[in-house]
N, C-alpha and C. Protein backbone atom coordinates (compact mmCIF):
# COMPACT_ATOMS: atom_id res chain seq x y z
N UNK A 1 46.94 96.37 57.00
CA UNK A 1 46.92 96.59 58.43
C UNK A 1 47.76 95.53 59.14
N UNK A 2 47.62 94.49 58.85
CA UNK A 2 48.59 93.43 59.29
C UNK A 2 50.04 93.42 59.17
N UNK A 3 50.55 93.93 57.76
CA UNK A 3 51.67 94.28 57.57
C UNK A 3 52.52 95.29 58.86
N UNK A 4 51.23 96.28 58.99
CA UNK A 4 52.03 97.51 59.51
C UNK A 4 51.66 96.93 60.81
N UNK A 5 50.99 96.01 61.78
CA UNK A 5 51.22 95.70 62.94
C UNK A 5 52.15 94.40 63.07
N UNK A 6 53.03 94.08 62.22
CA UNK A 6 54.07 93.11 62.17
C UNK A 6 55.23 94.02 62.17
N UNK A 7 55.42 94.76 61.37
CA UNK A 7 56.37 95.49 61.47
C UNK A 7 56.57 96.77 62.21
N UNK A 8 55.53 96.83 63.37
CA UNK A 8 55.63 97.85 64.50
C UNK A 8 55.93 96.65 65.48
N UNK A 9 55.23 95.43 65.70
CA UNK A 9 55.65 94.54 66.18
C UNK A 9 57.39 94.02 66.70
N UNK A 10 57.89 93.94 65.30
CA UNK A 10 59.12 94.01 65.24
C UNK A 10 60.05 95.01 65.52
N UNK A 11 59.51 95.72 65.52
CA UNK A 11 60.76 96.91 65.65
C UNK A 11 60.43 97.22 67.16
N UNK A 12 59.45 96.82 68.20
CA UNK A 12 59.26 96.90 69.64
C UNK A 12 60.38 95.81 70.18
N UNK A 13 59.80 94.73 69.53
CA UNK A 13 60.84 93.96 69.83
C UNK A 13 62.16 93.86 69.70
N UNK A 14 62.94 94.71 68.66
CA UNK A 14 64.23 95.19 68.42
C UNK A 14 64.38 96.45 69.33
N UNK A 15 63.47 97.49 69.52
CA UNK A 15 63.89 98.18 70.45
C UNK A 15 64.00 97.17 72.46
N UNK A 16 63.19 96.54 72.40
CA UNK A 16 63.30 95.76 73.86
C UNK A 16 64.21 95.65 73.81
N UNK A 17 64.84 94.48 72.95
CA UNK A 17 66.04 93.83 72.63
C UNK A 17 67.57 94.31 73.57
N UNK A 18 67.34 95.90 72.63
CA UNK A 18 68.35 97.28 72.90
C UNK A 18 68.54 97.70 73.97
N UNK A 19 67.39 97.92 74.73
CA UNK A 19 66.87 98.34 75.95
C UNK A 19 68.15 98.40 76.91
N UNK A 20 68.85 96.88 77.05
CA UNK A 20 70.24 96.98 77.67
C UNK A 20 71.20 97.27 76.95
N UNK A 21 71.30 98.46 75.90
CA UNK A 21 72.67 98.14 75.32
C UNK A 21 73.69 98.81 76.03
N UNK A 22 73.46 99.19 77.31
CA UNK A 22 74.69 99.77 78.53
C UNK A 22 75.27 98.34 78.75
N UNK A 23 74.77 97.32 78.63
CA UNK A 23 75.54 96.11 79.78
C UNK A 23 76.18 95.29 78.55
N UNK A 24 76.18 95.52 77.09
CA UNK A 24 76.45 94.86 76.40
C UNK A 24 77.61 95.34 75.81
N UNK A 25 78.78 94.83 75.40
CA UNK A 25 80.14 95.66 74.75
C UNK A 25 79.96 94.81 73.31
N UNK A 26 80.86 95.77 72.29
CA UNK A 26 80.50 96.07 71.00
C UNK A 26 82.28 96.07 70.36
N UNK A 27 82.50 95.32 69.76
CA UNK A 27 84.13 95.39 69.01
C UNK A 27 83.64 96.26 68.12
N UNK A 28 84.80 97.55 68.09
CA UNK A 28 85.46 98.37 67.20
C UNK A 28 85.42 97.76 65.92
N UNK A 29 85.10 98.59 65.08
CA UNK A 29 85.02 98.34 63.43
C UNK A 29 83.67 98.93 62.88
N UNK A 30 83.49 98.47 61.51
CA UNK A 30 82.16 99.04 60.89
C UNK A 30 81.22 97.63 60.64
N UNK A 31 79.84 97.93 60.97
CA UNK A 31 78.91 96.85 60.81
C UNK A 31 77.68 97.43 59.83
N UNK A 32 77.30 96.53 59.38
CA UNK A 32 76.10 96.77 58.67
C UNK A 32 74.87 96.10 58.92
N UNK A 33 73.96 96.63 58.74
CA UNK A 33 72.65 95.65 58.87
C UNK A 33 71.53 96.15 57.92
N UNK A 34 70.47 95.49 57.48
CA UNK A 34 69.78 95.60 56.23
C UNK A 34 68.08 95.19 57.20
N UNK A 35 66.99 95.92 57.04
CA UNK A 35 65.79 95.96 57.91
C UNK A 35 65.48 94.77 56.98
N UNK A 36 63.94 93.99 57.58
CA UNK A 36 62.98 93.23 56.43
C UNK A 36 62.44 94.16 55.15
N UNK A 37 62.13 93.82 54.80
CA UNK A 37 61.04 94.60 53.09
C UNK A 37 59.95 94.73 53.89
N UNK A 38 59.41 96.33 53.45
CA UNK A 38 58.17 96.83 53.98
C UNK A 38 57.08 96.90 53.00
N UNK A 39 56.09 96.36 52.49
CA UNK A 39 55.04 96.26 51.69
C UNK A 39 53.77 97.49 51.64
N UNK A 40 54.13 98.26 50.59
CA UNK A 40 53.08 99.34 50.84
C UNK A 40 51.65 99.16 51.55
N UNK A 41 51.59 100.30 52.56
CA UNK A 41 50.77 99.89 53.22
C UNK A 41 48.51 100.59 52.67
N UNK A 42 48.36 100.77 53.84
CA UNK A 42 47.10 101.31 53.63
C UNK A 42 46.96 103.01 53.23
N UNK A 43 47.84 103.41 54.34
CA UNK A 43 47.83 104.68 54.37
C UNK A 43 48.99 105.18 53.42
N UNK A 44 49.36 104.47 52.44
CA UNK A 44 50.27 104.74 51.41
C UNK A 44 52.18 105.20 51.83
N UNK A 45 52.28 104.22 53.11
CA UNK A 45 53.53 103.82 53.18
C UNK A 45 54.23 103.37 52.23
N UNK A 46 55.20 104.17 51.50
CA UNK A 46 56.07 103.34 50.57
C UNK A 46 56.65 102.10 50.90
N UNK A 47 56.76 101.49 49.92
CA UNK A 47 57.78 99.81 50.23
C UNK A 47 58.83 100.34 49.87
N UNK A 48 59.88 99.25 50.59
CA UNK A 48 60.95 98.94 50.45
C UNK A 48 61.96 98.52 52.20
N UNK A 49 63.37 98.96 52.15
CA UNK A 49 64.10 98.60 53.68
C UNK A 49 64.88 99.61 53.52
N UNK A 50 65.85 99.29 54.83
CA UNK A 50 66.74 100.28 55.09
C UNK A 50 67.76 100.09 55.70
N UNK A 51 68.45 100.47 55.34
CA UNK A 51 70.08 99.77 56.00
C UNK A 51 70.90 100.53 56.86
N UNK A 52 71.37 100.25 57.75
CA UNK A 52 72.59 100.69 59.01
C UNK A 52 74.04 100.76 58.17
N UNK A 53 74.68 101.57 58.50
CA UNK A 53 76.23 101.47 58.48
C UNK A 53 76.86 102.28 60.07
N UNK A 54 76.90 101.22 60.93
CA UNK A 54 77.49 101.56 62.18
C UNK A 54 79.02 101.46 62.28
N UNK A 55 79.96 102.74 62.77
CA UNK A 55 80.95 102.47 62.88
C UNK A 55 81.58 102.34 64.72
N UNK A 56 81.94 101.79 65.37
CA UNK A 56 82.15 101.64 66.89
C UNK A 56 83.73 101.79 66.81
N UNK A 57 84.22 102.65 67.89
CA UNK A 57 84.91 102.68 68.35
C UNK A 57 85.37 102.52 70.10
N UNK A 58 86.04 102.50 70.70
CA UNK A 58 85.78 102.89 72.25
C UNK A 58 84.99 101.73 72.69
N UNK A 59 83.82 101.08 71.97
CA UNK A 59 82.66 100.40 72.74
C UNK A 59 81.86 100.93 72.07
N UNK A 60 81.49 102.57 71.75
CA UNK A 60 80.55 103.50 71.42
C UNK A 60 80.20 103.21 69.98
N UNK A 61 78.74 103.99 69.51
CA UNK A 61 78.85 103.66 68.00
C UNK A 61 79.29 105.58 67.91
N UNK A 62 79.73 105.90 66.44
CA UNK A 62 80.82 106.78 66.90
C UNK A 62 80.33 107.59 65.10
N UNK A 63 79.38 107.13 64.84
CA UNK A 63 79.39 107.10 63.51
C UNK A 63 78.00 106.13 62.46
N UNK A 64 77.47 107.16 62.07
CA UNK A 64 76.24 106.44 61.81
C UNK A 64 75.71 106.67 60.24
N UNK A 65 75.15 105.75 59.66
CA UNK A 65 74.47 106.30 58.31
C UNK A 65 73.40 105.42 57.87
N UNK A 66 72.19 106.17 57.55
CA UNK A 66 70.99 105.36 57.27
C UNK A 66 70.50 105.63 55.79
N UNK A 67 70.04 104.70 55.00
CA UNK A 67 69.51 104.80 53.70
C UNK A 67 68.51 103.96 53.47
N UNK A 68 67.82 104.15 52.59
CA UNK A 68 66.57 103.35 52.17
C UNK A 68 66.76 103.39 50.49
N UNK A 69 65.68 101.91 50.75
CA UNK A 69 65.69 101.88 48.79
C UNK A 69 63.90 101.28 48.64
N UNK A 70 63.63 101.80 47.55
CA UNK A 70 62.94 100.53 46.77
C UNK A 70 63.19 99.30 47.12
N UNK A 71 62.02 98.70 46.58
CA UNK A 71 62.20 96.94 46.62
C UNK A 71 63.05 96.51 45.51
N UNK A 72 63.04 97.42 44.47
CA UNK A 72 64.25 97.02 43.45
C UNK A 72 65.31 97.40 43.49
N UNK A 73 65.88 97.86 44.97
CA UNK A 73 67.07 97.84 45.29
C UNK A 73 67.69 99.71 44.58
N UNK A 74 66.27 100.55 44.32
CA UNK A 74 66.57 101.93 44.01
C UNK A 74 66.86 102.49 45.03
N UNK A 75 67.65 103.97 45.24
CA UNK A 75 67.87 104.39 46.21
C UNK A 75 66.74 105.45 46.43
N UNK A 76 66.19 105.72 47.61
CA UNK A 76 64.82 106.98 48.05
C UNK A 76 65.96 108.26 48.27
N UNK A 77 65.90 108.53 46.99
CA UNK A 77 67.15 109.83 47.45
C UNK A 77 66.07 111.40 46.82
N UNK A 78 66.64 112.34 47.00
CA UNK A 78 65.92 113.92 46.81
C UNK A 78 64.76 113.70 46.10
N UNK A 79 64.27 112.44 44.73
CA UNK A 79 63.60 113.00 44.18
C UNK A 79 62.62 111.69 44.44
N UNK A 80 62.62 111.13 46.00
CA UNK A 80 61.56 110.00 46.21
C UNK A 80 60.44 110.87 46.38
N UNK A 81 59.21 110.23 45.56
CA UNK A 81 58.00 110.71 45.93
C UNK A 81 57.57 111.10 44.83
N UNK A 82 58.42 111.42 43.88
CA UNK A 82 58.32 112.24 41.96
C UNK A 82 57.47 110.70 41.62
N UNK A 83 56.79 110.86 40.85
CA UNK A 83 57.05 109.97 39.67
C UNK A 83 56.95 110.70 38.42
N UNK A 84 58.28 109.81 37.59
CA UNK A 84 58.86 110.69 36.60
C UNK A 84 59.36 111.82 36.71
N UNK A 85 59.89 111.90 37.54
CA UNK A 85 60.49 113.25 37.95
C UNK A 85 59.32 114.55 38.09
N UNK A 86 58.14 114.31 38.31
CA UNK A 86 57.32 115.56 38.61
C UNK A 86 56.46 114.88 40.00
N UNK A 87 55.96 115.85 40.72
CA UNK A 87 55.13 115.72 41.45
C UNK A 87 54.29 115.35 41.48
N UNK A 88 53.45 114.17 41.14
CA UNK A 88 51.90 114.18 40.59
C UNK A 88 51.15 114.06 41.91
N UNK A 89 51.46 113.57 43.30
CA UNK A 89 50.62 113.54 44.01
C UNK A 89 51.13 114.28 45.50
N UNK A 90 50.95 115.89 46.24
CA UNK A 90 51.51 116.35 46.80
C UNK A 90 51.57 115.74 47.89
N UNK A 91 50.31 114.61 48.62
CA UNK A 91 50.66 114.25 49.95
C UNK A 91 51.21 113.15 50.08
N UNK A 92 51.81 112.05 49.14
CA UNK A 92 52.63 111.38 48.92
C UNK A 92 53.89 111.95 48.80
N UNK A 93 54.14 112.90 48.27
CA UNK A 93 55.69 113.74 47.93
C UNK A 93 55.82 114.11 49.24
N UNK A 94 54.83 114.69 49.96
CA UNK A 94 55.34 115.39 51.27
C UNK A 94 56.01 114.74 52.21
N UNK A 95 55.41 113.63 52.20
CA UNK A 95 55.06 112.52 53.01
C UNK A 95 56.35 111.67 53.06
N UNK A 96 56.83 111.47 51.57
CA UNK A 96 58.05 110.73 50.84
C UNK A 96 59.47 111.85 51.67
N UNK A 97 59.32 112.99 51.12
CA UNK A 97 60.37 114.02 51.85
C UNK A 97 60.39 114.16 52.99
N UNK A 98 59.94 114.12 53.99
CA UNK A 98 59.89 114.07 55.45
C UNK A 98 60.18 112.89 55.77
N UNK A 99 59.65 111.68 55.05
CA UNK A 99 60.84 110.22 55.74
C UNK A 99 62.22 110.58 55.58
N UNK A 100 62.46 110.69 53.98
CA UNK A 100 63.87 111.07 53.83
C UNK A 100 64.49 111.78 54.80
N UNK A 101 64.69 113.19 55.41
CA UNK A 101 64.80 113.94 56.49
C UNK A 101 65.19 113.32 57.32
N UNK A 102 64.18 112.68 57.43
CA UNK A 102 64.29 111.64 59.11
C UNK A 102 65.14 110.96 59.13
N UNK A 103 65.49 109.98 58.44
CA UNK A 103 67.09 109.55 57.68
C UNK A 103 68.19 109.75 58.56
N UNK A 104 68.75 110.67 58.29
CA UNK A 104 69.96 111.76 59.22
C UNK A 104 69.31 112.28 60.26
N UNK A 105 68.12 112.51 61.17
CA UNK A 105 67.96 112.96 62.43
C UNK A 105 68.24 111.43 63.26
N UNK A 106 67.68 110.29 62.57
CA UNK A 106 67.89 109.10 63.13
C UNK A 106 68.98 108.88 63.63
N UNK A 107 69.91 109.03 62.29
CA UNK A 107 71.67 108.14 62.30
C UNK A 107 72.29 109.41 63.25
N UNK A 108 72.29 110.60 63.16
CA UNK A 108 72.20 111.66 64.43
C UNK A 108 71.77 111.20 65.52
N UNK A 109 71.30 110.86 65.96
CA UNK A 109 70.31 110.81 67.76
C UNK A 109 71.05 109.61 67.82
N UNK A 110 71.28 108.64 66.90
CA UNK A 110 71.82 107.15 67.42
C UNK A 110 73.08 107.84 68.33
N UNK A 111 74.09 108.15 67.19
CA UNK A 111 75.73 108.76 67.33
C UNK A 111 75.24 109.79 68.95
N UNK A 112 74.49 110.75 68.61
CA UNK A 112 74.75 111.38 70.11
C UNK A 112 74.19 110.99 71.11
N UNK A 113 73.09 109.60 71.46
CA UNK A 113 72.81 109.28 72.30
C UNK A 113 72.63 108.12 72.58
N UNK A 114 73.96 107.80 71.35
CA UNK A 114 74.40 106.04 72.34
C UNK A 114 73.64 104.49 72.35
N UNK A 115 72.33 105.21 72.29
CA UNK A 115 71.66 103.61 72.46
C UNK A 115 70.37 103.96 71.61
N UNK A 116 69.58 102.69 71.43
CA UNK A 116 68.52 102.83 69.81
C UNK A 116 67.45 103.09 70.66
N UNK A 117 67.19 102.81 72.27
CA UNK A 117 66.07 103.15 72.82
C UNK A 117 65.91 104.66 73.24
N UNK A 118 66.76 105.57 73.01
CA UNK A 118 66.92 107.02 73.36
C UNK A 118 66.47 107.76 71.90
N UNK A 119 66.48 106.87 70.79
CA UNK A 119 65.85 107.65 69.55
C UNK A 119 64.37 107.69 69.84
N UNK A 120 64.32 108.97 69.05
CA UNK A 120 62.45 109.03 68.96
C UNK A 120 62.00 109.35 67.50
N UNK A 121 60.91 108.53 67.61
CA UNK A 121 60.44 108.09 66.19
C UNK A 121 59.94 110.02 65.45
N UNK A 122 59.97 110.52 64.29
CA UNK A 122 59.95 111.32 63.76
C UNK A 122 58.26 111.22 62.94
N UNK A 123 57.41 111.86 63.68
CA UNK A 123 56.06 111.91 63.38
C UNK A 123 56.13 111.90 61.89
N UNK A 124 55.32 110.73 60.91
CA UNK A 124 55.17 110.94 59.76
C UNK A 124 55.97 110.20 59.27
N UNK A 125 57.09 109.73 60.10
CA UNK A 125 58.55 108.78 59.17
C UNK A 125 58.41 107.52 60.39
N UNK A 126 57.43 107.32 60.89
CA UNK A 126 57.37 105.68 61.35
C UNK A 126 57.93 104.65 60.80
N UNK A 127 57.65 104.35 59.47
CA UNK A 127 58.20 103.47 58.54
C UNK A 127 59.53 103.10 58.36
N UNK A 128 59.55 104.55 58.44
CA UNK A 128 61.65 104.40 58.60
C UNK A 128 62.24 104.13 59.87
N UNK A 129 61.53 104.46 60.82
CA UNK A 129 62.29 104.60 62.30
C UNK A 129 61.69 103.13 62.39
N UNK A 130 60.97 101.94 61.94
CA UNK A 130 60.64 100.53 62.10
C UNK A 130 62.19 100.08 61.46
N UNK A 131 62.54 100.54 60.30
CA UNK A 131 63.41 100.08 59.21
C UNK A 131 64.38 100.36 59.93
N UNK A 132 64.97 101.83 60.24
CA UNK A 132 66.01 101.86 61.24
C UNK A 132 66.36 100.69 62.57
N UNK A 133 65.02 100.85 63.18
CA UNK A 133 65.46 99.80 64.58
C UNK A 133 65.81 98.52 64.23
N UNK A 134 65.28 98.09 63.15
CA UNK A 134 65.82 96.72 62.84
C UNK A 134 67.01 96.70 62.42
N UNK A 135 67.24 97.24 61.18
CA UNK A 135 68.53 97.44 60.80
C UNK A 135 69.96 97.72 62.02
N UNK A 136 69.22 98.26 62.71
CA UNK A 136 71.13 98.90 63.39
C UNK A 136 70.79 97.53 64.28
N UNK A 137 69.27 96.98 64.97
CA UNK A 137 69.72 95.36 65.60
C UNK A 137 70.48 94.88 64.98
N UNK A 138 70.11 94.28 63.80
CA UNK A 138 71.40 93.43 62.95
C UNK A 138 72.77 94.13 63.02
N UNK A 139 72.80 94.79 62.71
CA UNK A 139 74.37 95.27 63.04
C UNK A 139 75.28 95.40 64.06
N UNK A 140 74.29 95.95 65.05
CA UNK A 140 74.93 95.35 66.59
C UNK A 140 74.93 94.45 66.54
N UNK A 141 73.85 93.27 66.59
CA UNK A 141 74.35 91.82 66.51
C UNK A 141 75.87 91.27 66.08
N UNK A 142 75.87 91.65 65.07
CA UNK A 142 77.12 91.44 64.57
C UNK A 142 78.48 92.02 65.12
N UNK A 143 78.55 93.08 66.09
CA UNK A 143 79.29 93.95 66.40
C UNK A 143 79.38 93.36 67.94
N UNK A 144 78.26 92.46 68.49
CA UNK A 144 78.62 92.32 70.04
C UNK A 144 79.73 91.22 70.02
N UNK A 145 80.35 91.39 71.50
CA UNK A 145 81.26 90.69 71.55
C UNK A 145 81.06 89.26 72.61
């Protein structure tokens, strides 16, 4: 429980942060940013982070891509949620596939609406949309001018 109110914590505070990103300008190029490690939680939040690849052009970010891994640096790709490649537990699998999803509606909503406080978190993929907000902070960081 502590975990997951540190890291809702954080990602309020990365969205505040954002809050102005109209008054803030951003150099052209590609940035990256990498969230903290998320520690499985109570309600059987997978661990691991998630990383930004922001590309800006104009000022704008113009171009977006979000991924997650394991803590051992695996990627959560089609078959997160298997173990061993079968299903053994369906509301973990479900649960696992609907973060994934959320993934690309995220790095989507960033690209068409400009700023990280206009995303909305994807019921069920909290975890990721914490991992997201941090991640693209760091990367803007790096990207302001």
């Amino acid at each position: 429980m502590k975990k997951a109110f540190i890291a809702a914590l954080a990602a309020l505070m990365c969205a505040a942060a954002l809050t102005g990103c109209g008054s803030k300008t951003y150099k052209d190029g590609t940035y990256t940013g990498r969230s903290s490690e998320f520690q499985e939680d109570a309600e059987g939040g997978g661990s691991g982070y998630g990383t930004v690849s922001l590309t800006i052009s104009g000022g704008k970010i113009t171009a977006c891509t979000f991924e997650t891994f394991e803590l051992d640096g695996t990627p959560k790709g089609e078959d997160y949620g298997k173990e061993g490649g079968e299903i053994k537990n369906r509301d973990f699998y479900n649960k696992a596939q609907k973060a994934n999803a959320a993934r690309a509606v995220y790095a989507e909503e960033l690209v068409n609406k400009g700023s990280i406080d206009q995303v909305d978190a994807v019921s069920g993929a909290t975890i990721n949309f914490d991992q997201f907000t941090e991640a693209v902070a760091v990367a803007l960081s790096e990207a302001e001018e």
